[in-house]
Protein backbone atom coordinates (compact mmCIF):
# COMPACT_ATOMS: atom_id res chain seq x y z
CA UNK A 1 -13.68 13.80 -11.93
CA UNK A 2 -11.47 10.87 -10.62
CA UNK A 3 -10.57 11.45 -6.97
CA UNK A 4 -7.56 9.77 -5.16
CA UNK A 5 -10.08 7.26 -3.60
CA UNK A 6 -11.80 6.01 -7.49
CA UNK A 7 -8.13 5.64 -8.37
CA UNK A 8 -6.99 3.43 -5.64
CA UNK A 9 -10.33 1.72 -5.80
CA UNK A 10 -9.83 0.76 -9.32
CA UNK A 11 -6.79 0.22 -8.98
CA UNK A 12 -7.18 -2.39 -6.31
CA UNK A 13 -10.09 -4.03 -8.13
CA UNK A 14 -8.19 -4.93 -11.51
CA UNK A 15 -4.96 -6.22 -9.25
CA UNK A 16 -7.91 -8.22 -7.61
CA UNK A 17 -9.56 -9.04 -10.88
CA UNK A 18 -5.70 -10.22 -12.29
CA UNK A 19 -4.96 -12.42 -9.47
CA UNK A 20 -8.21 -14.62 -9.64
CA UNK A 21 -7.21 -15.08 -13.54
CA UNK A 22 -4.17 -15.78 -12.85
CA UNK A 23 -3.99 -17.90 -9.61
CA UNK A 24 -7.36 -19.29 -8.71
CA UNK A 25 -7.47 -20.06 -4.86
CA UNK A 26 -5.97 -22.76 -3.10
CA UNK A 27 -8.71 -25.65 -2.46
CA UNK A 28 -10.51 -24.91 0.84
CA UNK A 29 -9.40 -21.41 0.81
CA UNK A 30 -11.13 -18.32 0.13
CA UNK A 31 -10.11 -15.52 -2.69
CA UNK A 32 -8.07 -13.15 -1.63
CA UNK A 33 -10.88 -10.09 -1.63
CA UNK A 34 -10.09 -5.96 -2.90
CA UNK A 35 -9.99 -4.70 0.65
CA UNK A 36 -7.33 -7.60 1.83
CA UNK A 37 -5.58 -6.93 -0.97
CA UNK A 38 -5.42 -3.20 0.07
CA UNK A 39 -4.38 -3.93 3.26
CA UNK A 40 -1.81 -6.35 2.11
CA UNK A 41 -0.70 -3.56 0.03
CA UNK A 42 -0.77 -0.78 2.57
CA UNK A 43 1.17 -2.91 5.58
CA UNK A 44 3.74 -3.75 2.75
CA UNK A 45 4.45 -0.56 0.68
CA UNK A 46 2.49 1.98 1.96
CA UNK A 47 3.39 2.04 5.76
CA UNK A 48 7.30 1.44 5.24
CA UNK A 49 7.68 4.11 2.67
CA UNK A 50 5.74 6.38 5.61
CA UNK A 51 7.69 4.88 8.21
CA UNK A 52 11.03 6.17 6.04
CA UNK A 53 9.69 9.56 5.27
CA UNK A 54 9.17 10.14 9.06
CA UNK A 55 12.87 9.01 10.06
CA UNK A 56 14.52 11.28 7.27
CA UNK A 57 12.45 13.96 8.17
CA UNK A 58 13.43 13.66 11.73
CA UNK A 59 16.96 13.08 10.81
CA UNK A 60 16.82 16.53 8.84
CA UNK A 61 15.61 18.49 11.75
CA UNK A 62 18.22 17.18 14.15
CA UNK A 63 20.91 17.59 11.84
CA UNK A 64 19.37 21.01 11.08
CA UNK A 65 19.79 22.18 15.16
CA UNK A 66 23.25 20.88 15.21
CA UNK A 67 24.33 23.52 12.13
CA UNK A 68 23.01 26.24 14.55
């Protein structure tokens, strides 16, 4: 059975796998590798859409005391 982890693994290994096909690296640079990628991903998608979550869940609760 596929857990969360596999998925993202996989998933971060064929955008990895696409980007080298697509784009080689610059001369004198190195590939971008799966975990930078994941991190790229994470500070760019993954932490803002937390980030948002958060803030509307806090704006619930204080809008919640001020109905009481």
């Amino acid at each position: 059975m596929w857990s969360r982890w596999h998925i993202a693994h996989a998933f971060f290994a064929v955008v990895r796998a696409e980007e080298h096909t697509r784009r080689p690296a610059p001369v004198g640079l190195i590939a971008l590798t799966r975990n930078k990628i994941q991190r790229l991903f994470t500070t760019a998608v993954v932490r803002p859409m937390r980030d948002a979550a958060l803030r509307l869940d806090y704006h619930r609760t204080l809008c919640g005391r001020d109905h009481e």
